[in-house]
Protein backbone atom coordinates (compact mmCIF):
# COMPACT_ATOMS: atom_id res chain seq x y z
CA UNK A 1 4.06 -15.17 -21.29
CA UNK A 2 4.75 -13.05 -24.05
CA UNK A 3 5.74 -10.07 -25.65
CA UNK A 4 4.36 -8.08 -28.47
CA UNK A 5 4.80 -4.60 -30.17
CA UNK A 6 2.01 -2.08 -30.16
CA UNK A 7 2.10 1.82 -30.75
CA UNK A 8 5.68 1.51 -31.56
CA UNK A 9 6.21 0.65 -28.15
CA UNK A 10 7.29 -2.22 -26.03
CA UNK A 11 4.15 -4.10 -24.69
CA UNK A 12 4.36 -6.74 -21.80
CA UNK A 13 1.35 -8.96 -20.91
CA UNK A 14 0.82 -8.67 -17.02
CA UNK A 15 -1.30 -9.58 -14.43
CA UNK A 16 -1.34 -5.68 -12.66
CA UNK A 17 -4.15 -5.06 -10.68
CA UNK A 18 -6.43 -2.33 -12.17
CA UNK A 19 -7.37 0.76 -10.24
CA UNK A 20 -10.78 0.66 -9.87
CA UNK A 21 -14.11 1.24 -6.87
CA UNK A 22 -13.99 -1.03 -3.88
CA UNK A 23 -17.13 -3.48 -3.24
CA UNK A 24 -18.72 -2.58 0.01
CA UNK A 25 -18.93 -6.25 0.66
CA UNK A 26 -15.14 -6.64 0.56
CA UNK A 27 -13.61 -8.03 3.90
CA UNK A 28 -10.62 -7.91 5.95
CA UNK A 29 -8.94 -11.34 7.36
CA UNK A 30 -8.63 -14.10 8.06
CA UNK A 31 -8.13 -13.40 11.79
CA UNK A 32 -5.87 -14.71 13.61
CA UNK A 33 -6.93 -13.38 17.10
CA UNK A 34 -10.73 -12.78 18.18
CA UNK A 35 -12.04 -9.16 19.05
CA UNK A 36 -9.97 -7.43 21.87
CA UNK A 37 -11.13 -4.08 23.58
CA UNK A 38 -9.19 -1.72 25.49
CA UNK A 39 -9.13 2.20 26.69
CA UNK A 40 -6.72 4.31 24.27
CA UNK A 41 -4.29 5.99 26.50
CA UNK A 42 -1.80 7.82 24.37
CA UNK A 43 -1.13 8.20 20.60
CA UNK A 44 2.09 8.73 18.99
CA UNK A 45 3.28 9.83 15.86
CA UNK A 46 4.86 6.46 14.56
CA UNK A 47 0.93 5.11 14.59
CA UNK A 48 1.44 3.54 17.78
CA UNK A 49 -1.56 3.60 20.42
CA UNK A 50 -0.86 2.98 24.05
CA UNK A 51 -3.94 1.33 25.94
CA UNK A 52 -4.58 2.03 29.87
CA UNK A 53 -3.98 -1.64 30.38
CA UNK A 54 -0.24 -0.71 29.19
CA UNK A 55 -0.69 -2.67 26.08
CA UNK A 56 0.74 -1.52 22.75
CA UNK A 57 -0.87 -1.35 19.45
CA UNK A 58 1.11 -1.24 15.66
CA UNK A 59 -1.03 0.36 13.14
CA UNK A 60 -1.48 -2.83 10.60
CA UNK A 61 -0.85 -2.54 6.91
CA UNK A 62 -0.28 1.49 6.84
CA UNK A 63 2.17 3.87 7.33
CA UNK A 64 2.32 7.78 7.51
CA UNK A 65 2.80 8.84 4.29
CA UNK A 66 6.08 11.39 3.85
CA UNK A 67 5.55 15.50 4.02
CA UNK A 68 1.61 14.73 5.65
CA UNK A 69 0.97 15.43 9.06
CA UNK A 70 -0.23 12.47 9.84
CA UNK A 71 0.44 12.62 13.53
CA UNK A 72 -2.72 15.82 13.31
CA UNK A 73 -4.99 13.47 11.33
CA UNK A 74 -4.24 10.26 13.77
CA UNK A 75 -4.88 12.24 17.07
CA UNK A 76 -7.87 13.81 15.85
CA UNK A 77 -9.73 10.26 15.53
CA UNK A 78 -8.02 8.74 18.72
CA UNK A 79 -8.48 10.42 22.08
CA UNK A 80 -7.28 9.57 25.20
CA UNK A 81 -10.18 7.50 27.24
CA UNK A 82 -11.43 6.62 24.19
CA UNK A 83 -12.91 2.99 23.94
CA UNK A 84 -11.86 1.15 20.81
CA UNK A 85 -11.60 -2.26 19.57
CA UNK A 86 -9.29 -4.50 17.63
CA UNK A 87 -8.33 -7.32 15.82
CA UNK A 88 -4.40 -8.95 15.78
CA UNK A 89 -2.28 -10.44 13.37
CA UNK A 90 -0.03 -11.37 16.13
CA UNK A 91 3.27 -9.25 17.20
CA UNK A 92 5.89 -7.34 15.90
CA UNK A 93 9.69 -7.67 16.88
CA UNK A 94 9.11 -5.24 19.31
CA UNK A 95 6.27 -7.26 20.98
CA UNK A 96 3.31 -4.78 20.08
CA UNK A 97 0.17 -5.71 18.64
CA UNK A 98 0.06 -5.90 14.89
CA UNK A 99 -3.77 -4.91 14.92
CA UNK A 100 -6.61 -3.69 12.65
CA UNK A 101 -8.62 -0.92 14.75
CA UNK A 102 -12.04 -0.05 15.37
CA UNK A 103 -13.35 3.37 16.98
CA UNK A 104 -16.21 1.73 18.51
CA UNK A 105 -16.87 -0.09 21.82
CA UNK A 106 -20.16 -1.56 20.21
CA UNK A 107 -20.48 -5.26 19.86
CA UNK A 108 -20.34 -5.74 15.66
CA UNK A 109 -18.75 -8.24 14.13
CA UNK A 110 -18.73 -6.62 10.15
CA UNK A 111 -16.33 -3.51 11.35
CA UNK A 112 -13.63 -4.03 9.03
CA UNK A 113 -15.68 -3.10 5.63
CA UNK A 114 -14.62 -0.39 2.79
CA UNK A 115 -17.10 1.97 3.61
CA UNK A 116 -16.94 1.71 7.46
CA UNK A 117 -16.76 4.80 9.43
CA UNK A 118 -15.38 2.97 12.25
CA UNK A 119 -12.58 1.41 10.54
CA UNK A 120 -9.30 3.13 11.82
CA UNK A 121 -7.19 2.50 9.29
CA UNK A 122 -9.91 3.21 6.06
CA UNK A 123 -10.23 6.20 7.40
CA UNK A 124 -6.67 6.95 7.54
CA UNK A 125 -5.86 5.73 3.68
CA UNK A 126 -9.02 7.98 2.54
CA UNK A 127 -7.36 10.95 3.97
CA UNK A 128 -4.75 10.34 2.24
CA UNK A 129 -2.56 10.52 5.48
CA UNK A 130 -1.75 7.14 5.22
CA UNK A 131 0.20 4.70 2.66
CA UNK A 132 -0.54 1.15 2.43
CA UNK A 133 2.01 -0.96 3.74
CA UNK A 134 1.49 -4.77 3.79
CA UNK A 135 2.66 -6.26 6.70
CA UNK A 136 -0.27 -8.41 8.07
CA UNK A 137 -0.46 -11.45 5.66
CA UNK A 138 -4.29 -10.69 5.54
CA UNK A 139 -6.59 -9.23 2.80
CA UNK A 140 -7.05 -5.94 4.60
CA UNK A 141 -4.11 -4.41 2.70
CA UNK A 142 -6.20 -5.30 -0.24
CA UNK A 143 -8.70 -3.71 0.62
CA UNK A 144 -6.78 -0.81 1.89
CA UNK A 145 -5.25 -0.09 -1.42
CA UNK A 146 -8.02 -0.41 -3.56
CA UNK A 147 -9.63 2.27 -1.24
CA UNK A 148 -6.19 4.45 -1.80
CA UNK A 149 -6.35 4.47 -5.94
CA UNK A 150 -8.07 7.99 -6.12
CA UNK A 151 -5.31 9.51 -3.79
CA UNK A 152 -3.08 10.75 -6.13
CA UNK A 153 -2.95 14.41 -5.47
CA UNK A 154 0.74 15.22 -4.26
CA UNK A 155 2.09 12.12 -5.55
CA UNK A 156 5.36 12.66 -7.60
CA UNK A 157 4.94 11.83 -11.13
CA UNK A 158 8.21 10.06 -12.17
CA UNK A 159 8.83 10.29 -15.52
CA UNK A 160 12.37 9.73 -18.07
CA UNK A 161 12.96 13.52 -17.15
CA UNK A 162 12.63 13.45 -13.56
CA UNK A 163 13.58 10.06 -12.86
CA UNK A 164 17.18 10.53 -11.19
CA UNK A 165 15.65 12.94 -8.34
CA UNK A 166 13.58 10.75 -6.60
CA UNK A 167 16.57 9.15 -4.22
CA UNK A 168 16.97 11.65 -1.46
CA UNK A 169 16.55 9.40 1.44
CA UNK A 170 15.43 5.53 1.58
CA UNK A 171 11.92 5.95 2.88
CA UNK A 172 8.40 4.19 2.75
CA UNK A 173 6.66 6.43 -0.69
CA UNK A 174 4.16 6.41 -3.40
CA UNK A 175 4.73 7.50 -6.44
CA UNK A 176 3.04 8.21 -10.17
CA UNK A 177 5.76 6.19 -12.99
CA UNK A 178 5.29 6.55 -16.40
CA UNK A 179 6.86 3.24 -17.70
CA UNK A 180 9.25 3.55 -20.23
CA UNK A 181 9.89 -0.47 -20.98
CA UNK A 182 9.27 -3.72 -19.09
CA UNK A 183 10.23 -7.05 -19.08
CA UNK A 184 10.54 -10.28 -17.50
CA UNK A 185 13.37 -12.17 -16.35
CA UNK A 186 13.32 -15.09 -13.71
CA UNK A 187 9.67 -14.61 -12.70
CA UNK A 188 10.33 -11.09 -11.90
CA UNK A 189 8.84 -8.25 -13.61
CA UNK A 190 11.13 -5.14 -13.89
CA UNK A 191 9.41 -1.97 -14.95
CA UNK A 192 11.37 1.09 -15.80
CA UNK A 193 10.85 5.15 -16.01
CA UNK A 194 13.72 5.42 -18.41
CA UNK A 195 16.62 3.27 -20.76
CA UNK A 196 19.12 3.88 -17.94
CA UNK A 197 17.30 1.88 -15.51
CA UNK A 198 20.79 1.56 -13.28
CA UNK A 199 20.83 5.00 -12.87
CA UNK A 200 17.15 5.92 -12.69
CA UNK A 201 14.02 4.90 -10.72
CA UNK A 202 12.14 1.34 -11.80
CA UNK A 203 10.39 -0.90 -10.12
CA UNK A 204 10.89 -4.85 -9.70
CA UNK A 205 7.99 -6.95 -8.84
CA UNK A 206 9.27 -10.33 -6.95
CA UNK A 207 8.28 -13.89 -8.15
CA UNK A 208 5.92 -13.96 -4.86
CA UNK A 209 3.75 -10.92 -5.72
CA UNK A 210 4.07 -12.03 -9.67
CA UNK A 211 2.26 -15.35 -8.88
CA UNK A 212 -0.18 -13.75 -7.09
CA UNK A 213 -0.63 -11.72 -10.05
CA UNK A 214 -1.17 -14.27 -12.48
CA UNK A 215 -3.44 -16.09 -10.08
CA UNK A 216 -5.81 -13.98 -9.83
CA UNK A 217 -5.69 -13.52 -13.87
CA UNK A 218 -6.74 -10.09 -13.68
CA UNK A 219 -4.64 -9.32 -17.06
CA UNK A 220 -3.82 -5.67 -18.28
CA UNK A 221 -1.39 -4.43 -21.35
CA UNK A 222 1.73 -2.54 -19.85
CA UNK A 223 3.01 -1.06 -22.14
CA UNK A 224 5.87 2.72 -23.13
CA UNK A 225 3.26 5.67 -21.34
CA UNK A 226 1.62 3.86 -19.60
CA UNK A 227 1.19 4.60 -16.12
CA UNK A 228 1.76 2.33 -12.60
CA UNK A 229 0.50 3.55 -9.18
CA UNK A 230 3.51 1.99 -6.59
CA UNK A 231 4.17 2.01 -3.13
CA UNK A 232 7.16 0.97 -1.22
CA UNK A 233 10.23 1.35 0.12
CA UNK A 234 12.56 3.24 -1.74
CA UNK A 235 16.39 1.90 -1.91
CA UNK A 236 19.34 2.45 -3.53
CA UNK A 237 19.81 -1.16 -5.43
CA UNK A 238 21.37 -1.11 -9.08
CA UNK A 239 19.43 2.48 -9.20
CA UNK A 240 16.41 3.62 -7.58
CA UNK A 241 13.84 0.67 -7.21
CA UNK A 242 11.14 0.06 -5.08
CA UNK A 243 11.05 -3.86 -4.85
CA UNK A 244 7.00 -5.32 -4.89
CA UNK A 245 6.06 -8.25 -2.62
CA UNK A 246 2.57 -7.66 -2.27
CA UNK A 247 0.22 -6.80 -4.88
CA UNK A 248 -1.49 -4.44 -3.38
CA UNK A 249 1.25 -2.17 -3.97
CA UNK A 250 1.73 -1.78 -7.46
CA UNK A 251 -1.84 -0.55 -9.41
CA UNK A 252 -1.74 -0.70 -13.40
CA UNK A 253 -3.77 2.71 -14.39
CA UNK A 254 -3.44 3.05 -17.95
CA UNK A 255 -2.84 5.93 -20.16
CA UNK A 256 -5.05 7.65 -17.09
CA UNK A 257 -2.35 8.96 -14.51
């Protein structure tokens, strides 16, 4: 791995995953749990669905995305008596269902595709109500955020000028950077918005998520004005940094923001 100069800038070679269209023929998985089916009873804002059977559903792999009304948009696909069904990833700490939903009671076993209308969640992210969040160890986030690269309307762009204002309270985000340098130390990637990264906003990309990266040798220049599409939780660390485990929350899109 190396480093080279380029439009008197810094340039680091990185395996980002580029921003691009999703393949219809994309898939979700592997499951862990066959098909279940139940009656929705109630809806709640956290993305929670209650079924008549008193069973509790978790929203897999997204989140409602800060300043939305996401309850609105969740509730107006989900009514109560409303036969759905769904696929787990096991359970959260709190014992609900980590599951992938479907609004159909029919008996299909390609649901979970990019261009389903059925597909709870797809629909969510193309509403742009929703943030990808990757919490199911599957390939549905994948999916997810490759169907959430042309959201970008509303999303802060964080740049050397702006980049102290984006702490205001820890919270699950997405933002616009402009990258200012990057580098590698330790198998982690640290990308930052300005030269005081330990007072501004970067973005550190763990060993995990840079493995995956270079596995898949999908390869991109990252280089000063460049732009990064990342999503994640936002903590006071050293800075502002949003720490990447999963790569399907940091998207390399060029000099195109």
């Amino acid at each position: 791995m190396s480093a080279v100069f380029c439009r008197c800038c810094f340039v680091l070679v990185i395996g980002l995953l580029t921003a691009g269209s999703v393949n219809a023929s994309e898939r979700c998985g592997p499951w862990l749990e066959p098909f279940g089916d139940g009656i929705v009873e109630s809806v709640d804002g956290a993305g929670l669905l209650t079924l008549s059977d008193g069973r509790v559903l978790s929203l897999a792999d997204v989140v409602p995305r800060p300043g939305v009304n996401a309850d609105m948009r969740l509730e107006g696909l989900l009514k109560p008596g409303q036969a759905i069904r769904f696929r787990t990833f096991g359970k959260d700490r709190y014992g609900r269902l980590i599951a992938h939903i479907a609004l159909t009671g029919r008996q299909e076993q390609d649901i979970f595709l990019p261009d389903s209308s059925d597909w709870l969640q797809a629909l969510l992210v193309r509403m742009g109500a929703y943030l990808v969040m990757p919490d199911s160890g599957s390939a549905c986030a994948e999916v997810l955020a490759r169907l959430s690269d042309n959201n970008r309307t509303g999303l802060m762009v964080i740049t050397t000028r702006n980049a102290r204002k984006v702490l205001k309270t820890e919270r699950f985000d997405s933002f616009i950077v402009k990258v200012n340098s990057a580098h590698i130390r330790s198998n982690r990637v640290y990308i930052n918005s300005s030269r005081d990264w330990s007072r501004d906003f970067s973005v550190t990309v763990e060993p995990g998520a840079y493995a995956e990266f270079l596995k898949r040798a999908e390869i991109s220049l990252l280089g000063e004005g460049d732009y990064i599409k990342v999503t994640g939780w936002v903590r006071r660390w050293n800075g502002t940094v949003i720490h990447v485990t999963h790569p399907a929350q940091l998207r390399f899109l060029g000099e195109d923001r």
